[in-house]
PDB file of N, CA and C in Angstrom:
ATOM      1  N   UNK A   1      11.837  62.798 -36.541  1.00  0.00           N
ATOM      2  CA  UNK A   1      12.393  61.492 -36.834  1.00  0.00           C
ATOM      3  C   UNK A   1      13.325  61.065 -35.698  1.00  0.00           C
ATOM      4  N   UNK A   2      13.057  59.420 -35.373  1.00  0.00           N
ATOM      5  CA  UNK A   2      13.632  59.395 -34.407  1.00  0.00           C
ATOM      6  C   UNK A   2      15.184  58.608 -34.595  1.00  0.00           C
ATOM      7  N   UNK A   3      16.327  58.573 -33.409  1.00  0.00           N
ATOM      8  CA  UNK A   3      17.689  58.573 -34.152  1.00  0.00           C
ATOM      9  C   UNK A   3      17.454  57.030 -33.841  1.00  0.00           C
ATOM     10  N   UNK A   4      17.900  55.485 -34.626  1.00  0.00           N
ATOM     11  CA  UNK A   4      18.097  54.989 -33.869  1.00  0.00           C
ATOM     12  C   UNK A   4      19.324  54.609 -33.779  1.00  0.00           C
ATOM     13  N   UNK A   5      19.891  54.011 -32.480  1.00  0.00           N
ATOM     14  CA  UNK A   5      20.615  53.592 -31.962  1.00  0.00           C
ATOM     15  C   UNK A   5      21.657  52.623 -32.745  1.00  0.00           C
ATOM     16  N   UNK A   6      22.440  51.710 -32.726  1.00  0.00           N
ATOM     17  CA  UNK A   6      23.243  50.859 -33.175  1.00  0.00           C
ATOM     18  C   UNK A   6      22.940  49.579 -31.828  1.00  0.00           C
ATOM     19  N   UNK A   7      22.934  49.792 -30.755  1.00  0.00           N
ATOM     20  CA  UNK A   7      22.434  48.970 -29.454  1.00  0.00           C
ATOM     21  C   UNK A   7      21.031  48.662 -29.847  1.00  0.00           C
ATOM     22  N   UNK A   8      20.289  49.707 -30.196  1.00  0.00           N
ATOM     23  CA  UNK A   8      18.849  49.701 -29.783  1.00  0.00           C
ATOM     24  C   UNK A   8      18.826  48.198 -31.383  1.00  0.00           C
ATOM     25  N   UNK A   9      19.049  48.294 -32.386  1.00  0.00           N
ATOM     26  CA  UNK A   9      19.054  47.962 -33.534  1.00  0.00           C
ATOM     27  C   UNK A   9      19.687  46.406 -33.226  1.00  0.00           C
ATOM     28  N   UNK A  10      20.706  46.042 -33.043  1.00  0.00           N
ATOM     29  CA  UNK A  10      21.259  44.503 -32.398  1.00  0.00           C
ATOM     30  C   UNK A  10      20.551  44.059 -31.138  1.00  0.00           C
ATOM     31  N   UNK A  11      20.157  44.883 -30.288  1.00  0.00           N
ATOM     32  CA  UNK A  11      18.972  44.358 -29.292  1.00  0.00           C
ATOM     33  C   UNK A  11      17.712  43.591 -30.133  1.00  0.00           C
ATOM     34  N   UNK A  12      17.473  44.153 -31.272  1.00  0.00           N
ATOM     35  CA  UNK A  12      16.085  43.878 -31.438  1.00  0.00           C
ATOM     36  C   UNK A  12      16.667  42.076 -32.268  1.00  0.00           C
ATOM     37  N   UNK A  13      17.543  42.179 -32.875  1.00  0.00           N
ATOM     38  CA  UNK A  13      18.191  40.831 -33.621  1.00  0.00           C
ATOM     39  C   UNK A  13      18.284  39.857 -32.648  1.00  0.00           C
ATOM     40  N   UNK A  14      18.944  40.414 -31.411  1.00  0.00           N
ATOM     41  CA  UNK A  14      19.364  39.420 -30.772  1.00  0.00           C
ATOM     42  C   UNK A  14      17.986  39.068 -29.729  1.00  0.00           C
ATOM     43  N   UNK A  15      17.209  39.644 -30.071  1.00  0.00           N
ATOM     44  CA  UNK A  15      15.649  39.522 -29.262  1.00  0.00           C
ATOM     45  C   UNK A  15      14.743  38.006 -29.851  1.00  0.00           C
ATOM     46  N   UNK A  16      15.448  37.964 -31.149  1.00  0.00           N
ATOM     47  CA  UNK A  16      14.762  37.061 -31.864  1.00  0.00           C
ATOM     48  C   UNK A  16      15.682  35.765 -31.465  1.00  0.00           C
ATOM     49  N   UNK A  17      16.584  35.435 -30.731  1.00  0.00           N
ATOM     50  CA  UNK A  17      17.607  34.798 -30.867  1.00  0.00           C
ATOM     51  C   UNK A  17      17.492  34.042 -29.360  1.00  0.00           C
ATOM     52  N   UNK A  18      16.588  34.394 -29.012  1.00  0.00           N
ATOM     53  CA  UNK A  18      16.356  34.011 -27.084  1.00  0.00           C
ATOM     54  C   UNK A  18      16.370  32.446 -27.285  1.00  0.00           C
ATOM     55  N   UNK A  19      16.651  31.519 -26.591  1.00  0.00           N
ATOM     56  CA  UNK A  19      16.386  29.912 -26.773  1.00  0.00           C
ATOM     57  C   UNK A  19      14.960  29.660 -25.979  1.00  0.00           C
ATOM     58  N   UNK A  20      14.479  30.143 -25.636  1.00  0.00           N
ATOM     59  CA  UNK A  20      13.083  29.862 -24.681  1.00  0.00           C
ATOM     60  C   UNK A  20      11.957  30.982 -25.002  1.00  0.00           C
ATOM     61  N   UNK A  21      11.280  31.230 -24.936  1.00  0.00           N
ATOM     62  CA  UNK A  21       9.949  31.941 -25.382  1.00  0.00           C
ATOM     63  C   UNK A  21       9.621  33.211 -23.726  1.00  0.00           C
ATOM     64  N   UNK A  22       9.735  33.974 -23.366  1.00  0.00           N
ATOM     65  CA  UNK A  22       9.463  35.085 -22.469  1.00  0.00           C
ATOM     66  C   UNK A  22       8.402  35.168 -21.785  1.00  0.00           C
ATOM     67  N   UNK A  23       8.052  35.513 -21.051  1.00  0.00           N
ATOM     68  CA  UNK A  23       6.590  35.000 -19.873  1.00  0.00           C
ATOM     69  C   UNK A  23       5.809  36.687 -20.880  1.00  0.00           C
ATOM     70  N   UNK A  24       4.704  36.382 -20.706  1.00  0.00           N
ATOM     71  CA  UNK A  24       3.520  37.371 -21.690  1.00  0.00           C
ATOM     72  C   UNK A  24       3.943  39.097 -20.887  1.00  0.00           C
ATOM     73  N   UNK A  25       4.418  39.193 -20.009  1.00  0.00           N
ATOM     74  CA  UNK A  25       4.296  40.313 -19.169  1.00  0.00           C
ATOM     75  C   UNK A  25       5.976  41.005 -19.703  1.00  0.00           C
ATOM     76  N   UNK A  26       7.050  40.352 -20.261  1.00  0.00           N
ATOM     77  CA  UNK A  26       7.817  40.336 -20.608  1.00  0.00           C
ATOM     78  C   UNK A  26       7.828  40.984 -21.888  1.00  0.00           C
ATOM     79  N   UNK A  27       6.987  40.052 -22.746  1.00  0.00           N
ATOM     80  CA  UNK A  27       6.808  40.419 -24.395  1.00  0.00           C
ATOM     81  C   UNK A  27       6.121  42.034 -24.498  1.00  0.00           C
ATOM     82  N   UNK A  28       5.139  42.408 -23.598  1.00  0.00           N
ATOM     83  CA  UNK A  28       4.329  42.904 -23.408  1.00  0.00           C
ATOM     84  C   UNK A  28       5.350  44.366 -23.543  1.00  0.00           C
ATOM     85  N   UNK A  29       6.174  44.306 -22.428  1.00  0.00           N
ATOM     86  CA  UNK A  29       7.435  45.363 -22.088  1.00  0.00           C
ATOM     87  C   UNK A  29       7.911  45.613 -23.101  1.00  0.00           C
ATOM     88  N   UNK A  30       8.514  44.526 -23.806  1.00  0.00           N
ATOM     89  CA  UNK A  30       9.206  44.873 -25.359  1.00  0.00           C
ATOM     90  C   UNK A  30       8.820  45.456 -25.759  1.00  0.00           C
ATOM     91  N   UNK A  31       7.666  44.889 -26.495  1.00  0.00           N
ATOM     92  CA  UNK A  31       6.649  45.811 -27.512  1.00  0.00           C
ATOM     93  C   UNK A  31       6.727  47.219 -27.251  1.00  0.00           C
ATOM     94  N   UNK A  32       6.016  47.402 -25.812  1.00  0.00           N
ATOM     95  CA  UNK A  32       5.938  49.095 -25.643  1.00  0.00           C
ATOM     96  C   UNK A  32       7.184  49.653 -25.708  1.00  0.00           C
ATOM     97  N   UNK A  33       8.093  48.900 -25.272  1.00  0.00           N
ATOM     98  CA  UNK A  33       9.776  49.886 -25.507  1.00  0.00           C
ATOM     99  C   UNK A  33      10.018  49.922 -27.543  1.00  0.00           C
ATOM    100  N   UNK A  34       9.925  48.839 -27.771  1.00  0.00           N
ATOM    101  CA  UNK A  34      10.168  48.731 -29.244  1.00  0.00           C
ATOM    102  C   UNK A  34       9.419  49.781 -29.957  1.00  0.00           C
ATOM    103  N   UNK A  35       8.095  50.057 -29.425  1.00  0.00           N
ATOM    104  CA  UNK A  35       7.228  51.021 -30.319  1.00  0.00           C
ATOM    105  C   UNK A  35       7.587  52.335 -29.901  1.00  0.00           C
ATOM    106  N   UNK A  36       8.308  52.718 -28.648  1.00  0.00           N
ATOM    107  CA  UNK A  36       7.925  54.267 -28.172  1.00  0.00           C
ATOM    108  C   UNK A  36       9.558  54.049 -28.604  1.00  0.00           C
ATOM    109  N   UNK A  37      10.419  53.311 -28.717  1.00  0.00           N
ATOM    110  CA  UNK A  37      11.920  53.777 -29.215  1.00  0.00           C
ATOM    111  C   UNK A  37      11.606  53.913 -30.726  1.00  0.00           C
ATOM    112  N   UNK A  38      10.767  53.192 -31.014  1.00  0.00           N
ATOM    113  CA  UNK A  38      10.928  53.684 -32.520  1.00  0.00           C
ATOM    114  C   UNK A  38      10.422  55.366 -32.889  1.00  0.00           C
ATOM    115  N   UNK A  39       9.840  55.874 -31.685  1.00  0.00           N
ATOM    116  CA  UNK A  39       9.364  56.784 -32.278  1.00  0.00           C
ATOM    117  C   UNK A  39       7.788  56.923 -32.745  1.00  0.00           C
ATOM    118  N   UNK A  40       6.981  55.452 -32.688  1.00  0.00           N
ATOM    119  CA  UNK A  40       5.772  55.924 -33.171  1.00  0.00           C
ATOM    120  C   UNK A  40       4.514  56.558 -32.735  1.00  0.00           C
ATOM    121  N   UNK A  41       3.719  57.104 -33.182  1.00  0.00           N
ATOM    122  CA  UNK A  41       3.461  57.921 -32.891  1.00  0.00           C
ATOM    123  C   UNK A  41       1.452  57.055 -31.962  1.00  0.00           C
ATOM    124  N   UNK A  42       1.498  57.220 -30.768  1.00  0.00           N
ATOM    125  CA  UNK A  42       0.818  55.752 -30.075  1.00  0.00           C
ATOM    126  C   UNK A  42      -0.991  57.314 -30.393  1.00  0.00           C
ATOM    127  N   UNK A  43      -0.596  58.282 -30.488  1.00  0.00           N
ATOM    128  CA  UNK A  43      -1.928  59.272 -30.558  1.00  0.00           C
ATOM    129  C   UNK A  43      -2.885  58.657 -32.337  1.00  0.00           C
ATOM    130  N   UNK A  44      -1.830  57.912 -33.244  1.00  0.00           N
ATOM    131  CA  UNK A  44      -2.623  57.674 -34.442  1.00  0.00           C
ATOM    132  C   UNK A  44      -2.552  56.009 -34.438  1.00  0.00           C
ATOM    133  N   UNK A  45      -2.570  55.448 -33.101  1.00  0.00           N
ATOM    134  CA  UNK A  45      -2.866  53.885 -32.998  1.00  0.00           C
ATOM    135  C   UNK A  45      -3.944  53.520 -32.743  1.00  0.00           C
ATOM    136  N   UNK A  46      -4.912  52.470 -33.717  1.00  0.00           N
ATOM    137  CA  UNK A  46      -6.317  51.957 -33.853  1.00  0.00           C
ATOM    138  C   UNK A  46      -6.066  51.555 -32.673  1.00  0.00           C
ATOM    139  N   UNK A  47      -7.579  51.625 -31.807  1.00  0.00           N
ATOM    140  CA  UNK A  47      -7.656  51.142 -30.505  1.00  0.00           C
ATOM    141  C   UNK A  47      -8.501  49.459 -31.215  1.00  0.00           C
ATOM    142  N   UNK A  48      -7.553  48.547 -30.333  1.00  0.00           N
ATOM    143  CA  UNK A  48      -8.412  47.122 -30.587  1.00  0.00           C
ATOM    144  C   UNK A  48      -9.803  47.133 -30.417  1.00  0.00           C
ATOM    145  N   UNK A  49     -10.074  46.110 -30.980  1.00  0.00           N
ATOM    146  CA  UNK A  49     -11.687  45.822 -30.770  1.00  0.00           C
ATOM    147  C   UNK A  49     -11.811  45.041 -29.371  1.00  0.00           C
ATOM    148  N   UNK A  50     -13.111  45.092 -29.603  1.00  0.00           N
ATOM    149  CA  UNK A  50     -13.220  44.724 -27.955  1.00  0.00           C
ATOM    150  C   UNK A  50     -12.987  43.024 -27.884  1.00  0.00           C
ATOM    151  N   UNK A  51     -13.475  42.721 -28.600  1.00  0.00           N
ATOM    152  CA  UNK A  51     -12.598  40.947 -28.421  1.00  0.00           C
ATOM    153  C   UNK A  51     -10.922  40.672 -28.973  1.00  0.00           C
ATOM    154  N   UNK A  52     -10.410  41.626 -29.027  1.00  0.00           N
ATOM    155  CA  UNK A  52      -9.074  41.685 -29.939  1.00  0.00           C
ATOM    156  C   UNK A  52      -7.964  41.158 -28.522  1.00  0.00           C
ATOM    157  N   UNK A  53      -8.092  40.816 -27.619  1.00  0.00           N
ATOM    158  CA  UNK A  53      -7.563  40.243 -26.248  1.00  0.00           C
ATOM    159  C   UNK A  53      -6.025  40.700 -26.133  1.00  0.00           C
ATOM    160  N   UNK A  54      -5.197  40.230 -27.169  1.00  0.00           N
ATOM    161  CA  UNK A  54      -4.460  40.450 -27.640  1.00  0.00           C
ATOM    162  C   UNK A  54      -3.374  41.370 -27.790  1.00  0.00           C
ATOM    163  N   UNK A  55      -4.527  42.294 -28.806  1.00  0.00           N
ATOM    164  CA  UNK A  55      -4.336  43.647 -29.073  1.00  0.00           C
ATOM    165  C   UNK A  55      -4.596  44.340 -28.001  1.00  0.00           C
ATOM    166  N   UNK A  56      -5.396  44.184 -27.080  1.00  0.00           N
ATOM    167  CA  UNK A  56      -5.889  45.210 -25.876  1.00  0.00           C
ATOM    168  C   UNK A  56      -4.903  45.191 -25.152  1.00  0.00           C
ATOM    169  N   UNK A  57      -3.748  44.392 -24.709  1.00  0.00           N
ATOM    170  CA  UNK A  57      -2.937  44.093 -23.848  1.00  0.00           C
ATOM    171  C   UNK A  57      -1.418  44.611 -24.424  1.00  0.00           C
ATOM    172  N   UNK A  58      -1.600  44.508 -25.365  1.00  0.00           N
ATOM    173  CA  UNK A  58      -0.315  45.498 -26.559  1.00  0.00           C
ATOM    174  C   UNK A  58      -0.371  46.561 -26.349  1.00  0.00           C
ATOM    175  N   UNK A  59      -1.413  47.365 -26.802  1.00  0.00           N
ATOM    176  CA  UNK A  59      -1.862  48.620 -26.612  1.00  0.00           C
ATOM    177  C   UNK A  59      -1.897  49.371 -25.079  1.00  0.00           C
ATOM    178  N   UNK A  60      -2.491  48.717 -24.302  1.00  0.00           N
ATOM    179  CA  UNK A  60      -2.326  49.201 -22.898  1.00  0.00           C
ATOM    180  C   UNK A  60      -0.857  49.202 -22.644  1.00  0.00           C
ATOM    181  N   UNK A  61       0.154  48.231 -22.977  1.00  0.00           N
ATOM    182  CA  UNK A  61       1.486  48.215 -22.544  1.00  0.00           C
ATOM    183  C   UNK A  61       2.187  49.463 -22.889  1.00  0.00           C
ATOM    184  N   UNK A  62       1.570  49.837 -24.756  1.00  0.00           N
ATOM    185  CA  UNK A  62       2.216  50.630 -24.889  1.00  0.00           C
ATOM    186  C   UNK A  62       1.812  51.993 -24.369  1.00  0.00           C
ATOM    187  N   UNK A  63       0.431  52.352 -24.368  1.00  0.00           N
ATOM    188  CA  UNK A  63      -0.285  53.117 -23.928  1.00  0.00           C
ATOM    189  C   UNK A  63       0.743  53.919 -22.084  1.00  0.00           C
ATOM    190  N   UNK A  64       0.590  52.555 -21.388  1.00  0.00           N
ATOM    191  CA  UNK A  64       1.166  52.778 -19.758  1.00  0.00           C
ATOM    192  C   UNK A  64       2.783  53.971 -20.140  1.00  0.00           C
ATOM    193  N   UNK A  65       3.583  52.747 -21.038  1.00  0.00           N
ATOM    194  CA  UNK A  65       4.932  53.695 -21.352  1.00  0.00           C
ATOM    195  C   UNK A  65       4.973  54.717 -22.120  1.00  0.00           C
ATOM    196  N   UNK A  66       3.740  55.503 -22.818  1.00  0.00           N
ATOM    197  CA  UNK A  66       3.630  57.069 -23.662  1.00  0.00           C
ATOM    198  C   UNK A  66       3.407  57.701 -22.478  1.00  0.00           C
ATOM    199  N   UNK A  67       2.332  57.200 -21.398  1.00  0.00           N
ATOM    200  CA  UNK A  67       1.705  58.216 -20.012  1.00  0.00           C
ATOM    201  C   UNK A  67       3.210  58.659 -19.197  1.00  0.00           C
ATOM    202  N   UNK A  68       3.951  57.637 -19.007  1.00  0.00           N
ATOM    203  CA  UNK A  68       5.174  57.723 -18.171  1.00  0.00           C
ATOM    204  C   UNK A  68       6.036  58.953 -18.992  1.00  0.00           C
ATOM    205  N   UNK A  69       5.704  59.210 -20.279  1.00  0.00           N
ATOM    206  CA  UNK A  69       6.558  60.068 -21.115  1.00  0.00           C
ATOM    207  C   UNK A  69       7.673  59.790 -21.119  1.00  0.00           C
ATOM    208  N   UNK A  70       8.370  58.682 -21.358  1.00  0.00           N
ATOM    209  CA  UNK A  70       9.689  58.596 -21.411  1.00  0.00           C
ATOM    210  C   UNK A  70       9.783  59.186 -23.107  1.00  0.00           C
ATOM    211  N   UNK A  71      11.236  59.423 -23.013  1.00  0.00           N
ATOM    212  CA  UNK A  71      11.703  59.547 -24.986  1.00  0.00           C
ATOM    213  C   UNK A  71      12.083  58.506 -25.516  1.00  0.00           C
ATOM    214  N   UNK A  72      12.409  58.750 -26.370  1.00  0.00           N
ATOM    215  CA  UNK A  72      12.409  57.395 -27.730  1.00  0.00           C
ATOM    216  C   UNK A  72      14.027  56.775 -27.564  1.00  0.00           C
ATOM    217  N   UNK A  73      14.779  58.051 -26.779  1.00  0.00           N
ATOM    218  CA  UNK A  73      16.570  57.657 -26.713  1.00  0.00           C
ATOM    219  C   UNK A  73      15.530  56.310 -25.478  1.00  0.00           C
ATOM    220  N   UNK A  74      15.349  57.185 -24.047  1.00  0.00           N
ATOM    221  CA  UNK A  74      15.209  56.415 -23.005  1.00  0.00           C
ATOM    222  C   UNK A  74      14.732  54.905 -23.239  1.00  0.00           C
ATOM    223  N   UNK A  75      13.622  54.924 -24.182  1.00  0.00           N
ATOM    224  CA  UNK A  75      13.095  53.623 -24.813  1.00  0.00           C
ATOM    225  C   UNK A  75      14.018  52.927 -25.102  1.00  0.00           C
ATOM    226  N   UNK A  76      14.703  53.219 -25.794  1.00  0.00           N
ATOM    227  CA  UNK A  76      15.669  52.513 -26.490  1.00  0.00           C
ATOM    228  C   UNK A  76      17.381  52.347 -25.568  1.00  0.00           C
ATOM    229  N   UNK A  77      17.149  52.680 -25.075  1.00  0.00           N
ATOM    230  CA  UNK A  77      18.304  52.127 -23.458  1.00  0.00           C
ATOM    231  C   UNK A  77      17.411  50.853 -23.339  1.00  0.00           C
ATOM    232  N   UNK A  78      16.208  51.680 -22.472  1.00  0.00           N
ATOM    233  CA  UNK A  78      15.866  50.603 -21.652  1.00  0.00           C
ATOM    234  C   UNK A  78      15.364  48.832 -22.559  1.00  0.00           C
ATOM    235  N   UNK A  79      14.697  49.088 -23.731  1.00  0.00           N
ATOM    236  CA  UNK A  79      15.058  48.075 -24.446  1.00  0.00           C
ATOM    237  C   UNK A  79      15.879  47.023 -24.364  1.00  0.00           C
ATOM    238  N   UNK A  80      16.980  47.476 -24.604  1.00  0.00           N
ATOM    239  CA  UNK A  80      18.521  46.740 -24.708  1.00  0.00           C
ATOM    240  C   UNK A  80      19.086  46.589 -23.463  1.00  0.00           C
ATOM    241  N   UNK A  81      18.360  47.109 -22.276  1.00  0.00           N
ATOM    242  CA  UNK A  81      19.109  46.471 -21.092  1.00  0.00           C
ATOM    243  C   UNK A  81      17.971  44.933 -20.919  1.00  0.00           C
ATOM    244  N   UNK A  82      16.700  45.477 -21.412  1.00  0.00           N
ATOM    245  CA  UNK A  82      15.708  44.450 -21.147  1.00  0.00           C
ATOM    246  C   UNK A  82      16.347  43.374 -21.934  1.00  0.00           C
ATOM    247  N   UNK A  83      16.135  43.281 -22.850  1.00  0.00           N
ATOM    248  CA  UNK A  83      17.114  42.075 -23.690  1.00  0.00           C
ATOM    249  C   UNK A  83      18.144  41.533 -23.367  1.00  0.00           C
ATOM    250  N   UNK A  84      18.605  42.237 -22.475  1.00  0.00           N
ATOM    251  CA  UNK A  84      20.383  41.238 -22.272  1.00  0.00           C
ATOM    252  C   UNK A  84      19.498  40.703 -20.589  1.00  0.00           C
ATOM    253  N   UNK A  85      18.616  41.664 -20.160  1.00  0.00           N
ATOM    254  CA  UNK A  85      18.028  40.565 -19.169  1.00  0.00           C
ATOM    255  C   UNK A  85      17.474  39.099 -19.322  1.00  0.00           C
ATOM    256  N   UNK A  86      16.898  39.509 -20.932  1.00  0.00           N
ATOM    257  CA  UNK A  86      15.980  38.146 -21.042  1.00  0.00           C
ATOM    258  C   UNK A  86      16.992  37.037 -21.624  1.00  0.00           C
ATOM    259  N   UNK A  87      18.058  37.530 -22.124  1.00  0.00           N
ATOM    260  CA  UNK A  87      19.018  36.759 -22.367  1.00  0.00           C
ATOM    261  C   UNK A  87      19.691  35.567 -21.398  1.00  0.00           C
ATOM    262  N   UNK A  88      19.576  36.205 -20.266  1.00  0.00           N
ATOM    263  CA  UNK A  88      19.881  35.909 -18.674  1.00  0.00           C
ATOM    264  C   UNK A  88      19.002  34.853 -18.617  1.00  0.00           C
ATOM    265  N   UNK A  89      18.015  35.427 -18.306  1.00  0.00           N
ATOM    266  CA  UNK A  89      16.712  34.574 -18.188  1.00  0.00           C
ATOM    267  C   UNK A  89      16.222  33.466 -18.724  1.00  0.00           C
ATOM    268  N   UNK A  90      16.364  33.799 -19.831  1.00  0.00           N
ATOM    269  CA  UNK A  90      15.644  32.609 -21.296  1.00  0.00           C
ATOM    270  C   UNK A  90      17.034  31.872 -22.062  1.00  0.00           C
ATOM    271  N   UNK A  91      18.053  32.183 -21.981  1.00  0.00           N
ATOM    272  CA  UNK A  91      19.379  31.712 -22.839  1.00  0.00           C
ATOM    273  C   UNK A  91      18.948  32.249 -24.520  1.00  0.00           C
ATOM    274  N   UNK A  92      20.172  32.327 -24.523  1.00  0.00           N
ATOM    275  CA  UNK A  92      20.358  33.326 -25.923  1.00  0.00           C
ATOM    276  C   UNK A  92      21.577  31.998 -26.766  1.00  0.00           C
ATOM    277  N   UNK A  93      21.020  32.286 -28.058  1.00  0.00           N
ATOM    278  CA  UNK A  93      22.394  31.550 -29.062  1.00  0.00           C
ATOM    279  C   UNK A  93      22.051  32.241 -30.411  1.00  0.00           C
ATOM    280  N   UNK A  94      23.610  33.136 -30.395  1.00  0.00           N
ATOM    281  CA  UNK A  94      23.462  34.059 -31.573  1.00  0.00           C
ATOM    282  C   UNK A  94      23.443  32.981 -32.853  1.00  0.00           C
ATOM    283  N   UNK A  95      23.434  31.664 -33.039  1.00  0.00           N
ATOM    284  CA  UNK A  95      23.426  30.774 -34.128  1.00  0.00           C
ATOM    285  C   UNK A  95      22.215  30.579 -34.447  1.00  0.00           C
ATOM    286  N   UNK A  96      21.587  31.266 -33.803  1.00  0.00           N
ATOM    287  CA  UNK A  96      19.799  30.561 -33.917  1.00  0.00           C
ATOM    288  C   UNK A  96      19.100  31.207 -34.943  1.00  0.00           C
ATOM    289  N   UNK A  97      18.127  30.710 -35.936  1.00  0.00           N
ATOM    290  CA  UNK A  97      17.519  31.082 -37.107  1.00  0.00           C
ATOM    291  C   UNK A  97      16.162  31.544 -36.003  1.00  0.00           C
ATOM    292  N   UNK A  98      15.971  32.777 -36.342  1.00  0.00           N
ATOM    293  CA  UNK A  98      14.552  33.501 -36.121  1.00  0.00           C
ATOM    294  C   UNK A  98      13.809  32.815 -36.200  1.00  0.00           C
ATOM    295  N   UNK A  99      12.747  32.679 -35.867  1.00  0.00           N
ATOM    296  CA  UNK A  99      11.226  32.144 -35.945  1.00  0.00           C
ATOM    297  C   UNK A  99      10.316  33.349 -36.276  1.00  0.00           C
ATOM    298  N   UNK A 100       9.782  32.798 -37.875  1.00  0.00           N
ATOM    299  CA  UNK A 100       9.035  33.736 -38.168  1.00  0.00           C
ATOM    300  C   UNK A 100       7.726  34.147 -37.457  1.00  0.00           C
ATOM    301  N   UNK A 101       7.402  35.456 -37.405  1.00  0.00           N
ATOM    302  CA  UNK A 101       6.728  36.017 -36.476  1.00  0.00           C
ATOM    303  C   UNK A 101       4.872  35.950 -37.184  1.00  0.00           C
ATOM    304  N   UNK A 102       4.684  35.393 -36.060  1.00  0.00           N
ATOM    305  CA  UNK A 102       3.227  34.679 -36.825  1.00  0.00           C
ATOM    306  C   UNK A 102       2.106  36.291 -36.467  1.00  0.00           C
ATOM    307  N   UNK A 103       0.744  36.388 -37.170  1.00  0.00           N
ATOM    308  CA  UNK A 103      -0.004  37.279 -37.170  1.00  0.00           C
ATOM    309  C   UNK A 103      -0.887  37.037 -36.179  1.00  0.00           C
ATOM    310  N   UNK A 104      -1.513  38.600 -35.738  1.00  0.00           N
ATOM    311  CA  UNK A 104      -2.363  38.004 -34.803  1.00  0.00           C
ATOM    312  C   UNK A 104      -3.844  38.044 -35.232  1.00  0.00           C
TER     313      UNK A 104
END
């Protein structure tokens, strides 16, 4: 079980809170940090289908950061430095109501 963080945990809140939307190569990063800090386990992840476009590009992201072997602490640093980057980047307003996260 993996520990999480108190950073890693307000990173992910304040991820939802960006004022501008993140370039795809960006989101992409998250994801794989979000999934390998959580701990999950990427050896019992359905591989997309082959038109799943989407999904193939999720999966490879996360796929690239299990090969690198980082740990789930390291994930979860690097996470939360990524976020206060995109914060930089995209503008952040902790007043902002989430946007619910649509399916793919």
């Amino acid at each position: 079980m993996v520990e999480i963080s108190p950073a890693f945990t307000k990173a992910q809140e304040e991820s939802k809170k960006l004022t501008s939307k993140p370039s795809n190569d960006d989101l992409l990063e998250l994801y794989a940090l979000f999934k390998v800090g959580n701990g999950e386990d990427f050896s019992k992840a359905e591989k997309p289908g082959m038109f799943d476009l989407k999904g193939k590009y999720k999966y490879q992201a996360w796929e690239k950061l299990v090969n690198e072997g980082i740990s789930a602490e390291t994930a979860q640093e690097r996470y939360v430095k990524k976020v206060d980057e995109l914060k930089e980047k995209y503008g952040f307003d902790a007043n902002k109501e989430p946007e619910p996260v649509k399916s793919s």
